[in-house]
PDB file of N, CA and C in Angstrom:
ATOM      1  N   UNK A   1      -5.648 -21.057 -15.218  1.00  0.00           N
ATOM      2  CA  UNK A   1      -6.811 -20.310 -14.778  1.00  0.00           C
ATOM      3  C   UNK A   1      -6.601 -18.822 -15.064  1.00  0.00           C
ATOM      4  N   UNK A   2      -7.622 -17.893 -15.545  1.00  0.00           N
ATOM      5  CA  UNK A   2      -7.255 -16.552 -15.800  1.00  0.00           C
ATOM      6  C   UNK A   2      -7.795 -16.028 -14.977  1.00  0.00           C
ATOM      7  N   UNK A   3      -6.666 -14.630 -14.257  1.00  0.00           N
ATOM      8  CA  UNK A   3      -7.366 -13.807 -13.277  1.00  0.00           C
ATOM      9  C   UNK A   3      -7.619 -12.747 -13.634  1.00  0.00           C
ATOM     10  N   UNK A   4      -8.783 -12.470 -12.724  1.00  0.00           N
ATOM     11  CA  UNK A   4      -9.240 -11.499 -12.985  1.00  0.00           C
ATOM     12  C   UNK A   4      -9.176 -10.136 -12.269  1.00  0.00           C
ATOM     13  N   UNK A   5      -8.470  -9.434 -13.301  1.00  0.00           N
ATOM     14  CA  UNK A   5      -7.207  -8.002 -12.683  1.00  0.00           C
ATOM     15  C   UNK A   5      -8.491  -7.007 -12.120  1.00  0.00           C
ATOM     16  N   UNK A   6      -9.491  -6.649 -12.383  1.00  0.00           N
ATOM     17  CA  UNK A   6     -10.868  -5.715 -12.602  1.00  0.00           C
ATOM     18  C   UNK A   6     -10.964  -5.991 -10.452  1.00  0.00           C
ATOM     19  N   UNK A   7     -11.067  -7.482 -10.263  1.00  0.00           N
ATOM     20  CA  UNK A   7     -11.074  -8.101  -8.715  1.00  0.00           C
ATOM     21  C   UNK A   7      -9.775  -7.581  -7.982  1.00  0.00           C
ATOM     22  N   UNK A   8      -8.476  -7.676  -8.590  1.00  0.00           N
ATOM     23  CA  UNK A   8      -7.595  -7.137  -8.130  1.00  0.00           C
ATOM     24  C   UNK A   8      -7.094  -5.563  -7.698  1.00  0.00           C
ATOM     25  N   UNK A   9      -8.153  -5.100  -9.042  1.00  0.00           N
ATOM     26  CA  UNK A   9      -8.134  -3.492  -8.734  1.00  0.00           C
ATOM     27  C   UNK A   9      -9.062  -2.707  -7.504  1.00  0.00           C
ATOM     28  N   UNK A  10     -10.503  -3.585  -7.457  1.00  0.00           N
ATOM     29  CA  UNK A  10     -11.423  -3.579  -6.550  1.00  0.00           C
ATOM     30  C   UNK A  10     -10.829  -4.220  -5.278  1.00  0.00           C
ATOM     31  N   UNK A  11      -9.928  -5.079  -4.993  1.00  0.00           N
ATOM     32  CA  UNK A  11      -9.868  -5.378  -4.052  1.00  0.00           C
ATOM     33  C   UNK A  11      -8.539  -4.748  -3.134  1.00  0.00           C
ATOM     34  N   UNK A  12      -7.782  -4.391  -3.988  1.00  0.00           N
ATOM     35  CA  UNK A  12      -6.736  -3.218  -3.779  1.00  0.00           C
ATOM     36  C   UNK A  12      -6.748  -1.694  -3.231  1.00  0.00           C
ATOM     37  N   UNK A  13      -9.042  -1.510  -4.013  1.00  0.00           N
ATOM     38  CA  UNK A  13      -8.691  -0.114  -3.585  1.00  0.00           C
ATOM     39  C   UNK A  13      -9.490  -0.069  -2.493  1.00  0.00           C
ATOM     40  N   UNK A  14      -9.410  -1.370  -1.442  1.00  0.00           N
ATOM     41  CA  UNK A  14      -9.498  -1.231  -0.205  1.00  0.00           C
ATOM     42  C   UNK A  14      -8.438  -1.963   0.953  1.00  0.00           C
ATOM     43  N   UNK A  15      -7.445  -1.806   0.492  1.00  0.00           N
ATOM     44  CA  UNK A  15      -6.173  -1.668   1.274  1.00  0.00           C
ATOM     45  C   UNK A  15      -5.773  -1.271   2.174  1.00  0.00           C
ATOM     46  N   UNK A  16      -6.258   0.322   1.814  1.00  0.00           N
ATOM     47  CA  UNK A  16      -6.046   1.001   3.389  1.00  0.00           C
ATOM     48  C   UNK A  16      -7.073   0.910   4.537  1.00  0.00           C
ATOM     49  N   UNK A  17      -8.373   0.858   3.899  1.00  0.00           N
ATOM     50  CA  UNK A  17      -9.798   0.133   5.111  1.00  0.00           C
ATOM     51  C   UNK A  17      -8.861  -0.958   5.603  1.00  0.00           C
ATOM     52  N   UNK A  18      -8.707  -2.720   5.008  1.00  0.00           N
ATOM     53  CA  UNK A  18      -7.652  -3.572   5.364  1.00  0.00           C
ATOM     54  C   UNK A  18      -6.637  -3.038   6.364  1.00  0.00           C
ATOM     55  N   UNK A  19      -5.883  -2.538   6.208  1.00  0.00           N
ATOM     56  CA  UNK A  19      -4.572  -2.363   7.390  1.00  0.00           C
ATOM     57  C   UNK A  19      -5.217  -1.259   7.812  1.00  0.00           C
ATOM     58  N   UNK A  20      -5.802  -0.918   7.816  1.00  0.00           N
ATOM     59  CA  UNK A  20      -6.528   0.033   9.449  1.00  0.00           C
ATOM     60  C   UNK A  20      -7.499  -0.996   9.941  1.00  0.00           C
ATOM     61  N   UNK A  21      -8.058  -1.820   9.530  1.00  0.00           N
ATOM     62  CA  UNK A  21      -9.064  -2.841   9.937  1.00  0.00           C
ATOM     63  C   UNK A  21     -10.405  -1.847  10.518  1.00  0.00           C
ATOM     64  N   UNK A  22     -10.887  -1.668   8.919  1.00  0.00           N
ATOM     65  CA  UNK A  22     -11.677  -0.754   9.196  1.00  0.00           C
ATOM     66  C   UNK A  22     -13.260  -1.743   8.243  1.00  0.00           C
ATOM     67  N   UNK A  23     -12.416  -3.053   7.781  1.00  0.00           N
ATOM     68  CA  UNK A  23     -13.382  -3.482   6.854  1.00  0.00           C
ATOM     69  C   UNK A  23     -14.343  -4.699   7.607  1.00  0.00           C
ATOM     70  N   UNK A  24     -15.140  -5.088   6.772  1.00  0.00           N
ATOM     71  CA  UNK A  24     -15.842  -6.374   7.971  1.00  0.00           C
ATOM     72  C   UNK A  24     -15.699  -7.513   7.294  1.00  0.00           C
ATOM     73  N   UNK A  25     -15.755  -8.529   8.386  1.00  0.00           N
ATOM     74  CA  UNK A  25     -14.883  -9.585   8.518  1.00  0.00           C
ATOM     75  C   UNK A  25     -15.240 -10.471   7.361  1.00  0.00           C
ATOM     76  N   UNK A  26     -16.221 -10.275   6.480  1.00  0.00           N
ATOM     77  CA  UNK A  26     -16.311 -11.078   5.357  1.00  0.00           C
ATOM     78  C   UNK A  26     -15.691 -10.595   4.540  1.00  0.00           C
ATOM     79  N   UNK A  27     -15.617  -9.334   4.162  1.00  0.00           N
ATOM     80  CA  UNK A  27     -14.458  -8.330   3.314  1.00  0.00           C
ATOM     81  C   UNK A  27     -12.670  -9.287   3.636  1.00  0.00           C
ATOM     82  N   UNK A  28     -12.856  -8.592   4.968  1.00  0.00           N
ATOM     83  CA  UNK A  28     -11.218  -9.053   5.371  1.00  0.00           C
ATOM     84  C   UNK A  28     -10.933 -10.547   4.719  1.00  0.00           C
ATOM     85  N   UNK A  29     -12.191 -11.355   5.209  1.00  0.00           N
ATOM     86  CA  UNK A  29     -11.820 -12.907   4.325  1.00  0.00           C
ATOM     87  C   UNK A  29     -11.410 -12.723   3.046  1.00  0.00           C
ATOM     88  N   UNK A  30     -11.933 -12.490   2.397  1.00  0.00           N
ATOM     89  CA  UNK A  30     -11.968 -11.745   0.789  1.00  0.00           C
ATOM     90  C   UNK A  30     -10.818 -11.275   0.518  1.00  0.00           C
ATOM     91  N   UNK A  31     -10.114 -10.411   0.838  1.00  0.00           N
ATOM     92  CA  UNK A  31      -8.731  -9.863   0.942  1.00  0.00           C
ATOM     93  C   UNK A  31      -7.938 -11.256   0.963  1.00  0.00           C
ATOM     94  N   UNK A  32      -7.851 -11.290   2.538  1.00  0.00           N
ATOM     95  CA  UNK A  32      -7.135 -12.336   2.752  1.00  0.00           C
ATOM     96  C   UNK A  32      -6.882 -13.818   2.039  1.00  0.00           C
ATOM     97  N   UNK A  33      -8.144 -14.136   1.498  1.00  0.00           N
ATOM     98  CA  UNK A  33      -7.777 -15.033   0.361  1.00  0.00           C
ATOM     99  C   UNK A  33      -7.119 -14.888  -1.324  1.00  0.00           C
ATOM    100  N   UNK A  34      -7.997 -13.820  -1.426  1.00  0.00           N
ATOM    101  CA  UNK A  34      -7.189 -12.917  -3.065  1.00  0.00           C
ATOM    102  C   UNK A  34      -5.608 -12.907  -2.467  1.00  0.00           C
ATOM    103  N   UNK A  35      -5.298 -12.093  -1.612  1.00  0.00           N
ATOM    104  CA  UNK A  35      -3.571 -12.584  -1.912  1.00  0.00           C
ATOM    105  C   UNK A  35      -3.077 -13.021  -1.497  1.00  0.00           C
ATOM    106  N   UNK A  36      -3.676 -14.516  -1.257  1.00  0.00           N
ATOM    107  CA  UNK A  36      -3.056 -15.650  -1.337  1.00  0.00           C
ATOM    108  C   UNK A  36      -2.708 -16.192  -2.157  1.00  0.00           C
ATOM    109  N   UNK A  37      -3.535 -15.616  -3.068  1.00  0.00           N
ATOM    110  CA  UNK A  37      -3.435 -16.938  -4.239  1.00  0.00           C
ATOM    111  C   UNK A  37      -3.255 -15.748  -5.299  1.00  0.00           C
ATOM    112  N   UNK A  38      -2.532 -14.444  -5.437  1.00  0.00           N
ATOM    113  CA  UNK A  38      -2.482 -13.320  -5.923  1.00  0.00           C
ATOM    114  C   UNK A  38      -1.157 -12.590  -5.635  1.00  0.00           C
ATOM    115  N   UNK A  39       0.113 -13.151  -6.772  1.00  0.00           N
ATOM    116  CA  UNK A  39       1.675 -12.602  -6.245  1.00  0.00           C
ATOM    117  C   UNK A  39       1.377 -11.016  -6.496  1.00  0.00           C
ATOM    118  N   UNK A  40       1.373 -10.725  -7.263  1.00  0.00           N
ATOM    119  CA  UNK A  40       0.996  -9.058  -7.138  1.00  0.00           C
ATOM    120  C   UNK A  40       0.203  -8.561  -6.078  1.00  0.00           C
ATOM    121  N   UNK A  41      -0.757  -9.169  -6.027  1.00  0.00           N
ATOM    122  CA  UNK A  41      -1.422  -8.430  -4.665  1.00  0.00           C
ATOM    123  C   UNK A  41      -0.775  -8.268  -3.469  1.00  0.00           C
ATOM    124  N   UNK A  42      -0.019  -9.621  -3.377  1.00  0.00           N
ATOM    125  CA  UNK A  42       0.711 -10.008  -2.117  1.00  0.00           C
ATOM    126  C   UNK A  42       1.568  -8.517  -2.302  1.00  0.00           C
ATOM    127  N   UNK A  43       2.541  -8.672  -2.954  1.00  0.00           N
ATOM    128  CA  UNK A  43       3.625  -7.722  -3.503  1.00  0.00           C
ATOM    129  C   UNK A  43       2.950  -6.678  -2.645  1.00  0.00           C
ATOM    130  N   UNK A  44       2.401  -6.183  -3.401  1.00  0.00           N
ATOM    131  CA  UNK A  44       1.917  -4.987  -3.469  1.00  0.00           C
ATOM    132  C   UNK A  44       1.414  -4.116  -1.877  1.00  0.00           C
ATOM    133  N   UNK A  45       0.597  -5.380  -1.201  1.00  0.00           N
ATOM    134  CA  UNK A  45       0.406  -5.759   0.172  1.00  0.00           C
ATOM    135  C   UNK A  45       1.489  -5.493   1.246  1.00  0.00           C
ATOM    136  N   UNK A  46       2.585  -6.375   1.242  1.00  0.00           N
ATOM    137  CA  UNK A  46       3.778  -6.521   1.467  1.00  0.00           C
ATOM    138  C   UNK A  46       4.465  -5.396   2.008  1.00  0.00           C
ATOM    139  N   UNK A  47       4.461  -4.424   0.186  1.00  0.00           N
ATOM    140  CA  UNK A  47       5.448  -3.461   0.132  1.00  0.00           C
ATOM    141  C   UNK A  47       4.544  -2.008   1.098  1.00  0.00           C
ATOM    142  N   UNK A  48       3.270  -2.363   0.681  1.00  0.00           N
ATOM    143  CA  UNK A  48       2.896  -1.342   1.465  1.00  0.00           C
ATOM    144  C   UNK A  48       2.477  -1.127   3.100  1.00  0.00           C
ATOM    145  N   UNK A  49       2.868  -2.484   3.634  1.00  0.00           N
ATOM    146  CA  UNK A  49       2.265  -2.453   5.029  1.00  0.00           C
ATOM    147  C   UNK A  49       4.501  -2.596   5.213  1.00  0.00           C
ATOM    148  N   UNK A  50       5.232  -2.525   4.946  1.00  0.00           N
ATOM    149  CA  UNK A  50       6.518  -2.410   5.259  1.00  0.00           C
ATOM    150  C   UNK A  50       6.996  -1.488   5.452  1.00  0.00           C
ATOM    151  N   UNK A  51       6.342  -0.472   4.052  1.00  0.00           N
ATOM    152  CA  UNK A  51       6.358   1.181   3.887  1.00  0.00           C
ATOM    153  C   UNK A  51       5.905   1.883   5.239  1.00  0.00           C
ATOM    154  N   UNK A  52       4.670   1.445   5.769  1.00  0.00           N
ATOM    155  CA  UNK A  52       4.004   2.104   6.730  1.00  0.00           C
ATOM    156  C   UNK A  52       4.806   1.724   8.208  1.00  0.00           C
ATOM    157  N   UNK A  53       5.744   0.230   8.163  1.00  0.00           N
ATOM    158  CA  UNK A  53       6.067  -0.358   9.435  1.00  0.00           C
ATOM    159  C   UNK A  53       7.477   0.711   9.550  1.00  0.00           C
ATOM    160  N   UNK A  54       8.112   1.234   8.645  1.00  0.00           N
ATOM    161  CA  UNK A  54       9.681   2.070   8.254  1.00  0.00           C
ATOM    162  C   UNK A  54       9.179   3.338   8.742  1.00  0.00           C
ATOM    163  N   UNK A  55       7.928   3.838   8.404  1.00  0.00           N
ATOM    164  CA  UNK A  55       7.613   4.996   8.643  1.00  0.00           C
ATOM    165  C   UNK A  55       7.082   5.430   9.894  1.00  0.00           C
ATOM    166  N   UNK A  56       6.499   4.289  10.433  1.00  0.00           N
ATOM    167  CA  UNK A  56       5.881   4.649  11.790  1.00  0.00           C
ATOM    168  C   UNK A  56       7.121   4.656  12.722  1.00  0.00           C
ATOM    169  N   UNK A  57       8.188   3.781  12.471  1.00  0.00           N
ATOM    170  CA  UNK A  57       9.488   3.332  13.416  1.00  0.00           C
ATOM    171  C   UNK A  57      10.717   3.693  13.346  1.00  0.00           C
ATOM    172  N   UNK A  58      10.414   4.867  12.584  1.00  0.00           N
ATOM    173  CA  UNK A  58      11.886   5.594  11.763  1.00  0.00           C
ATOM    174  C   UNK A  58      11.734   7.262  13.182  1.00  0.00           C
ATOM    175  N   UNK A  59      13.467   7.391  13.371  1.00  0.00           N
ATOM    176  CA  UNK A  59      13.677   7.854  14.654  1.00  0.00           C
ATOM    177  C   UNK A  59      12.924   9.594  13.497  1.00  0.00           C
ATOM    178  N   UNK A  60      12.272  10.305  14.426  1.00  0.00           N
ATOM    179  CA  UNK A  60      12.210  11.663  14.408  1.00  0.00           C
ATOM    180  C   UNK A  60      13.168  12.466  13.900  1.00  0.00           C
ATOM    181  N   UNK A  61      14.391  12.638  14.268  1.00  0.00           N
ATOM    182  CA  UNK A  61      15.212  12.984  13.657  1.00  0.00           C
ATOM    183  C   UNK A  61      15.724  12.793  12.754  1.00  0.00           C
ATOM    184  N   UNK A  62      15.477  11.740  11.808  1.00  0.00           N
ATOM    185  CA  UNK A  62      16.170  11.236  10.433  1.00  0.00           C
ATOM    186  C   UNK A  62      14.682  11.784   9.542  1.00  0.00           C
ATOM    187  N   UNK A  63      15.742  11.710   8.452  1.00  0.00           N
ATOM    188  CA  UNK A  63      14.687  12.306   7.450  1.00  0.00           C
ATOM    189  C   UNK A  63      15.009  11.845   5.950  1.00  0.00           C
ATOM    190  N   UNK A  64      14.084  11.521   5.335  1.00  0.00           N
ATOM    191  CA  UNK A  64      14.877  10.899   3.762  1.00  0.00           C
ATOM    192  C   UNK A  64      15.354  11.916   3.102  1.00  0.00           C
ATOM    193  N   UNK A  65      16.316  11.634   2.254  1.00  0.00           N
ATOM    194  CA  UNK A  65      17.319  12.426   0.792  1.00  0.00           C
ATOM    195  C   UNK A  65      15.796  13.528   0.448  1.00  0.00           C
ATOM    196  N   UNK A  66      16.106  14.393  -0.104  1.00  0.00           N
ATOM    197  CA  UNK A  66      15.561  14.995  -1.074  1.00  0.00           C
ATOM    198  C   UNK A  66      15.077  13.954  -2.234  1.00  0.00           C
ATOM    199  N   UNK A  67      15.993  13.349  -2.504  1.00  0.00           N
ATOM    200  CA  UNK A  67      15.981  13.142  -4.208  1.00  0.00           C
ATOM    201  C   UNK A  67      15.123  11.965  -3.921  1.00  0.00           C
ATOM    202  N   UNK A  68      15.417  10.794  -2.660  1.00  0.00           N
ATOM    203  CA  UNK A  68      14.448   9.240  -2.269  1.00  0.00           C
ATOM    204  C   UNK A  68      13.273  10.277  -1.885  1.00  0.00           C
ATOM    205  N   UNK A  69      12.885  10.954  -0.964  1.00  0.00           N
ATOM    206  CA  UNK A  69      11.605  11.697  -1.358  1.00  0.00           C
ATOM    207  C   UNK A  69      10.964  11.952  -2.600  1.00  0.00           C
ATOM    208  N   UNK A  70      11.666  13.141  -3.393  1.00  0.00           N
ATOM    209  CA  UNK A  70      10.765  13.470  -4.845  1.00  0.00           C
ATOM    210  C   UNK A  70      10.544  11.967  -5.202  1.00  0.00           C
ATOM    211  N   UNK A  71      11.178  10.868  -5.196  1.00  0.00           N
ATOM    212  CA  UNK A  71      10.434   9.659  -6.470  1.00  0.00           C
ATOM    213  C   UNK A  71       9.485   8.977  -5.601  1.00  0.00           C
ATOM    214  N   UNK A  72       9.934   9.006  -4.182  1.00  0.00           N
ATOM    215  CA  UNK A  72       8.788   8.204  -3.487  1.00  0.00           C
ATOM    216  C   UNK A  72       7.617   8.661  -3.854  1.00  0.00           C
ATOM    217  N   UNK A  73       7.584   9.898  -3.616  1.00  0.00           N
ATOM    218  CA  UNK A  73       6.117  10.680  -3.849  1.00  0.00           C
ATOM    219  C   UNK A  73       5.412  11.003  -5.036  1.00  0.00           C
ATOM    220  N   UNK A  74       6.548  10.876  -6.151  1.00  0.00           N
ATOM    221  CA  UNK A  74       6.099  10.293  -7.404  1.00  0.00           C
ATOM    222  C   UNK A  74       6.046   9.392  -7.808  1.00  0.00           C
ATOM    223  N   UNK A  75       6.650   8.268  -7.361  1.00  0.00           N
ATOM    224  CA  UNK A  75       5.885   6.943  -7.220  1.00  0.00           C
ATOM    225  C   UNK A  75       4.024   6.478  -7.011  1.00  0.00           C
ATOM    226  N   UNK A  76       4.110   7.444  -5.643  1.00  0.00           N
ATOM    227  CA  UNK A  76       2.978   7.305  -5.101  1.00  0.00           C
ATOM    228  C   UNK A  76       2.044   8.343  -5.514  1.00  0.00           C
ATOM    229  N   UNK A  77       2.362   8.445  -6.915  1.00  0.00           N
ATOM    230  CA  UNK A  77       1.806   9.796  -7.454  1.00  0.00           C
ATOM    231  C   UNK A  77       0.918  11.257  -5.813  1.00  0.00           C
ATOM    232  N   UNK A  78       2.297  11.603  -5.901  1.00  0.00           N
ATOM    233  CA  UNK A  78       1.946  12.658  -4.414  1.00  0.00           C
ATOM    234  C   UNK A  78       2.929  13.540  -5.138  1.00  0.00           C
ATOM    235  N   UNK A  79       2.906  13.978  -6.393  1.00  0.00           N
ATOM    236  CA  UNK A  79       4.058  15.017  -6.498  1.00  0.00           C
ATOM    237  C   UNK A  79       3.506  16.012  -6.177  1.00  0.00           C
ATOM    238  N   UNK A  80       1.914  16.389  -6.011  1.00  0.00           N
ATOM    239  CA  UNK A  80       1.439  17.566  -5.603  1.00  0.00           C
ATOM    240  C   UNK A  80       2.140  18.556  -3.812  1.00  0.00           C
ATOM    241  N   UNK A  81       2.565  16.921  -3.295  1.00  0.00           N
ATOM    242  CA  UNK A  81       2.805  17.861  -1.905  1.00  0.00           C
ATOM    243  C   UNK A  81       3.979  17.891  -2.039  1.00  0.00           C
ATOM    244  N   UNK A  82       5.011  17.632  -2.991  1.00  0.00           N
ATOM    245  CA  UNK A  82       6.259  17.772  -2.699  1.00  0.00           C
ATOM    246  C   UNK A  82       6.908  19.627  -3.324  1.00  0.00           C
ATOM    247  N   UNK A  83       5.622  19.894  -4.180  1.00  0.00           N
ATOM    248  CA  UNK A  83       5.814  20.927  -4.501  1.00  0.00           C
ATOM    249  C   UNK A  83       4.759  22.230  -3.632  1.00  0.00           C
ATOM    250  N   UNK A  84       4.298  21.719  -2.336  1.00  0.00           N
ATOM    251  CA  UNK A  84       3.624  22.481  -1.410  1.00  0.00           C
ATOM    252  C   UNK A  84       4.865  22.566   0.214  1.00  0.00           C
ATOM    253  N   UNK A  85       5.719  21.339   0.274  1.00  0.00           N
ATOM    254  CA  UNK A  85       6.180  21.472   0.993  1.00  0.00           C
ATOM    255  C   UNK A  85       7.385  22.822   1.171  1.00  0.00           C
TER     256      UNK A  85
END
C-alpha cells in the first residue's frame, strides 16, 4: 500500500494542538489512527512527547552542555534563539 507523506506532513503539523489537546475529537481520532499504522509518525510522536516529558521533569538546577543545546536547537531548527540567548 503507498502512503501518503503530503497526510503525514498535514497531520504532523498539528502535533502540538494534539499534545496540548487542543484539537477535536474527530481530529484526535485522525491522529490517533495515522500513527498507528505510521512508524515515522509514531517516531516522531514518541520522540517528541518524551522531549517535552525530560523537560517538564528535569530538576531546575541542571541545565544541558552548551554543545547538547546548540544541536538540539539546531535540530529543531531554533538556532535563532541560541544566538539571542
Amino acid at each position: 500500500m503507498d502512503h501518503d507523506h503530503q497526510n503525514c506532513s498535514d497531520l504532523l503539523g498539528n502535533l502540538s494542538s494534539y499534545i496540548d489537546g487542543e484539537l477535536s475529537e474527530e481530529m484526535c481520532a485522525e491522529f490517533q489512527k495515522h500513527i498507528a499504522g505510521c512508524e515515522n509518525c509514531r517516531v516522531v510522536f514518541d520522540t517528541t512527547t518524551r522531549t517535552i516529558y525530560l523537560y517538564q521533569h528535569n530538576p531546575a538546577d541542571e541545565t544541558l552542555p552548551a554543545a547538547v543545546r546548540e544541536r538540539l536547537f539546531s535540530k529543531l531548527h531554533l538556532d535563532d534563539l541560541i544566538k539571542h540567548e
